[in-house]
Protein backbone atom coordinates (compact mmCIF):
# COMPACT_ATOMS: atom_id res chain seq x y z
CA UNK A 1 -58.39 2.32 27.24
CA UNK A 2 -56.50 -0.38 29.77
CA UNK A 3 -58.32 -1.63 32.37
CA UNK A 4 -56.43 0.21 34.72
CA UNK A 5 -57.76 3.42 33.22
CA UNK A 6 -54.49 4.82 32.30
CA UNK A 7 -54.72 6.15 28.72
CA UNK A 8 -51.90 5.58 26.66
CA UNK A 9 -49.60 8.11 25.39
CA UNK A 10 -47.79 7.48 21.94
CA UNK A 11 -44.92 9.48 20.80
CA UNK A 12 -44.15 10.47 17.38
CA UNK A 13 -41.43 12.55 16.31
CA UNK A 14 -38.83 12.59 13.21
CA UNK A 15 -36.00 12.32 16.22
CA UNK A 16 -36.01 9.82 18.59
CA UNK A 17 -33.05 9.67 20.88
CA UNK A 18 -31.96 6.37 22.41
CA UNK A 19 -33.08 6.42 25.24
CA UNK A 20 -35.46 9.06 26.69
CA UNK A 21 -37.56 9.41 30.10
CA UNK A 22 -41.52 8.94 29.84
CA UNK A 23 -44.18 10.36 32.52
CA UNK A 24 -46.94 8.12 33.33
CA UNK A 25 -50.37 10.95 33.57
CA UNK A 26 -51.88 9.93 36.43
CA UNK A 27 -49.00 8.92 38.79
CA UNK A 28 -46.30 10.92 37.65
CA UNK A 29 -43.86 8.09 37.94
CA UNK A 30 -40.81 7.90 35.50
CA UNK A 31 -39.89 5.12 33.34
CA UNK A 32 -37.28 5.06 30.68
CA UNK A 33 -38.25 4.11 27.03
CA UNK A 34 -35.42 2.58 24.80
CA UNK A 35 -35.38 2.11 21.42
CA UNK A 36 -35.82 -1.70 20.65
CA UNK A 37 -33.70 -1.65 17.68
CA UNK A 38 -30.55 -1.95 19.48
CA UNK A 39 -31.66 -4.38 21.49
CA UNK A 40 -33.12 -6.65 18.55
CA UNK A 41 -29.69 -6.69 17.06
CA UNK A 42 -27.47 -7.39 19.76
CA UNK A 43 -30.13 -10.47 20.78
CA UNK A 44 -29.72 -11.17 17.06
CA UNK A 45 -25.81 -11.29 17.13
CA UNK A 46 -25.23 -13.03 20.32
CA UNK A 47 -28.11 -15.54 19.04
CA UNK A 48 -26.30 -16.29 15.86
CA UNK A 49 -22.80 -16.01 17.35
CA UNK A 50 -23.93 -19.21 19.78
CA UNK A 51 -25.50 -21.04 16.78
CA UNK A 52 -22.53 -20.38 14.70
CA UNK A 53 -19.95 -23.22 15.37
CA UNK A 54 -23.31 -25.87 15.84
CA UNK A 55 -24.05 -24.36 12.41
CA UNK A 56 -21.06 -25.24 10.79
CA UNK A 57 -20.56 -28.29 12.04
CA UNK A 58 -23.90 -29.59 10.74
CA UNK A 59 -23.47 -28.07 7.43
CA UNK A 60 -19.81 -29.95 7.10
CA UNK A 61 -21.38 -33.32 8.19
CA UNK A 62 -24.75 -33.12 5.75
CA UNK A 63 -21.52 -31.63 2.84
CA UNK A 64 -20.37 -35.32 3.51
CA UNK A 65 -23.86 -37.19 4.09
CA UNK A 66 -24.38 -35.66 0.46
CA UNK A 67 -20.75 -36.56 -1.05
CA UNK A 68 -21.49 -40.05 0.47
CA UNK A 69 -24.59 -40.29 -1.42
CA UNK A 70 -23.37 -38.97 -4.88
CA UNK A 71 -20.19 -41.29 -4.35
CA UNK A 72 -22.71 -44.56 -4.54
CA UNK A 73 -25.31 -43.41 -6.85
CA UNK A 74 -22.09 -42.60 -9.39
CA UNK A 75 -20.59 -46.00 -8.18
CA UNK A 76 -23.85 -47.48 -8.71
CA UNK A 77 -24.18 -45.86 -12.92
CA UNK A 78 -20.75 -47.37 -13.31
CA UNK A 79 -21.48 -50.25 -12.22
CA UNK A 80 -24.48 -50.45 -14.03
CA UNK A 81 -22.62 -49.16 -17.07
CA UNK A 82 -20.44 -51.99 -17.17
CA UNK A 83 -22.86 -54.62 -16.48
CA UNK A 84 -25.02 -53.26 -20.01
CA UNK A 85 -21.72 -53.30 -21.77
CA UNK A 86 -21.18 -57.11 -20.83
CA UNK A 87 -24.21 -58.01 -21.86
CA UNK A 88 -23.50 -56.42 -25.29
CA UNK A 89 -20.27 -58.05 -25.79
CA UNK A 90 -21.86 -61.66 -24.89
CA UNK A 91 -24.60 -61.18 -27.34
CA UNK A 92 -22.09 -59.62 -30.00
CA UNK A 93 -20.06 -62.82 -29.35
CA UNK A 94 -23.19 -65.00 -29.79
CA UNK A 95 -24.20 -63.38 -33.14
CA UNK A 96 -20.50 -64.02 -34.51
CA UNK A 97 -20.63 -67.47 -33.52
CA UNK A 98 -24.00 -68.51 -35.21
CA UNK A 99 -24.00 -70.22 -38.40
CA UNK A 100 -24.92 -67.26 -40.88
CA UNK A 101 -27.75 -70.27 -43.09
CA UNK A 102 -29.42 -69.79 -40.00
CA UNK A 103 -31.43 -66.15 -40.61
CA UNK A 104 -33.84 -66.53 -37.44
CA UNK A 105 -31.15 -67.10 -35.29
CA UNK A 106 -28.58 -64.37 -36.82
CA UNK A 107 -31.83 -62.19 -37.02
CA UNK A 108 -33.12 -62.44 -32.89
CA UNK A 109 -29.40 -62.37 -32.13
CA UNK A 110 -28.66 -59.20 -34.36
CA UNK A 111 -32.07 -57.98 -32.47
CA UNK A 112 -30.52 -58.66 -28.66
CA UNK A 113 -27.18 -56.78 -30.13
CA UNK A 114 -28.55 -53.68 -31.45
CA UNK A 115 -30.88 -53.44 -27.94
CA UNK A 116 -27.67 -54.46 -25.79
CA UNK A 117 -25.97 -51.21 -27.47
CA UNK A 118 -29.12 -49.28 -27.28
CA UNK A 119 -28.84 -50.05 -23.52
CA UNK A 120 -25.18 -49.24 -23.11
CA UNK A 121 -25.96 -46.09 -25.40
CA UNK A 122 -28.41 -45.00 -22.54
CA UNK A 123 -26.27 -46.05 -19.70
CA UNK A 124 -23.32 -43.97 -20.96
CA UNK A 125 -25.94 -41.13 -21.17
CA UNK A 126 -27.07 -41.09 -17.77
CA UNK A 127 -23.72 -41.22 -16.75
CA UNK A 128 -22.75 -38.17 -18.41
CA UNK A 129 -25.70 -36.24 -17.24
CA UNK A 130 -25.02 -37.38 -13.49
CA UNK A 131 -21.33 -36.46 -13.84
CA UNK A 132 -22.30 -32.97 -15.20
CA UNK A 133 -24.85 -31.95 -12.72
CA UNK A 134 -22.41 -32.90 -9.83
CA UNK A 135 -21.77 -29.44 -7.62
CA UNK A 136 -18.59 -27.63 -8.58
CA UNK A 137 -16.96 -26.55 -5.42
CA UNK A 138 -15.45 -22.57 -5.18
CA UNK A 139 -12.24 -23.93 -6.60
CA UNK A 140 -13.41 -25.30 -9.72
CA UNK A 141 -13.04 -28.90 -9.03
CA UNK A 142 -15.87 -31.62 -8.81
CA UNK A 143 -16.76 -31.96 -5.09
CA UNK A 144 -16.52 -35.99 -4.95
């Protein structure tokens, strides 16, 4: 019971109009009861109707915060990519040039070439797996 001594009166019924009057007991005043349902979704929709253009707008700037990002770390593999294939190339160059007599030397330099390629072979790799787990936008194309 409320302090005030009023007891409460609940209402249960399989109708329930949209509005309807209610009697207090003890002082016989009338208040109207509404259905909060309505009123929930038209706070909703004028809630979300205000948020919508902020919304958008900070969904197209983190879109290109995110492009930004993918655009160097793809910039960066490339990079990186061509880099290990240098290296490669200067140790394939260094193997050609040694004196084949000398088998230590055409050994550790046949040794740096194979892990050079190795390297590029991993670099390419990563590469490809970046490139394919890039987002696809709605029409098809990469999003970069």
């Amino acid at each position: 019971m409320p302090k005030t001594g009023r007891s409460l009166v609940g209402m249960v019924a399989g109708f329930i109009p949209e509005w309807w009057p209610v009697f207090d007991r003890n002082g016989g005043r009338l208040h109207v009861g509404i259905r909060t349902s309505r009123v929930d979704a038209a706070v909703a929709d004028a809630f979300l109707a205000a948020l919508a253009p902020a919304e958008i707008d900070v969904l197209s700037r983190a879109r290109r915060a995110q492009q930004q990002v993918e655009k160097a770390l793809r910039s960066s593999a490339e990079r990186e990519l061509e880099r290990k294939r240098y290296a490669a190339a200067l140790v394939e160059r260094q193997f050609n040039r040694v004196d084949p007599d000398n088998r230590l030397v055409a050994g550790e330099l046949e040794r740096r070439w194979e892990a050079a390629l190795s390297e590029v072979r991993a670099a390419e790799g990563a590469l490809a797996r970046q490139a394919s787990a890039e987002p696809v936008c709605r029409s098809g194309k990469s999003a970069s």
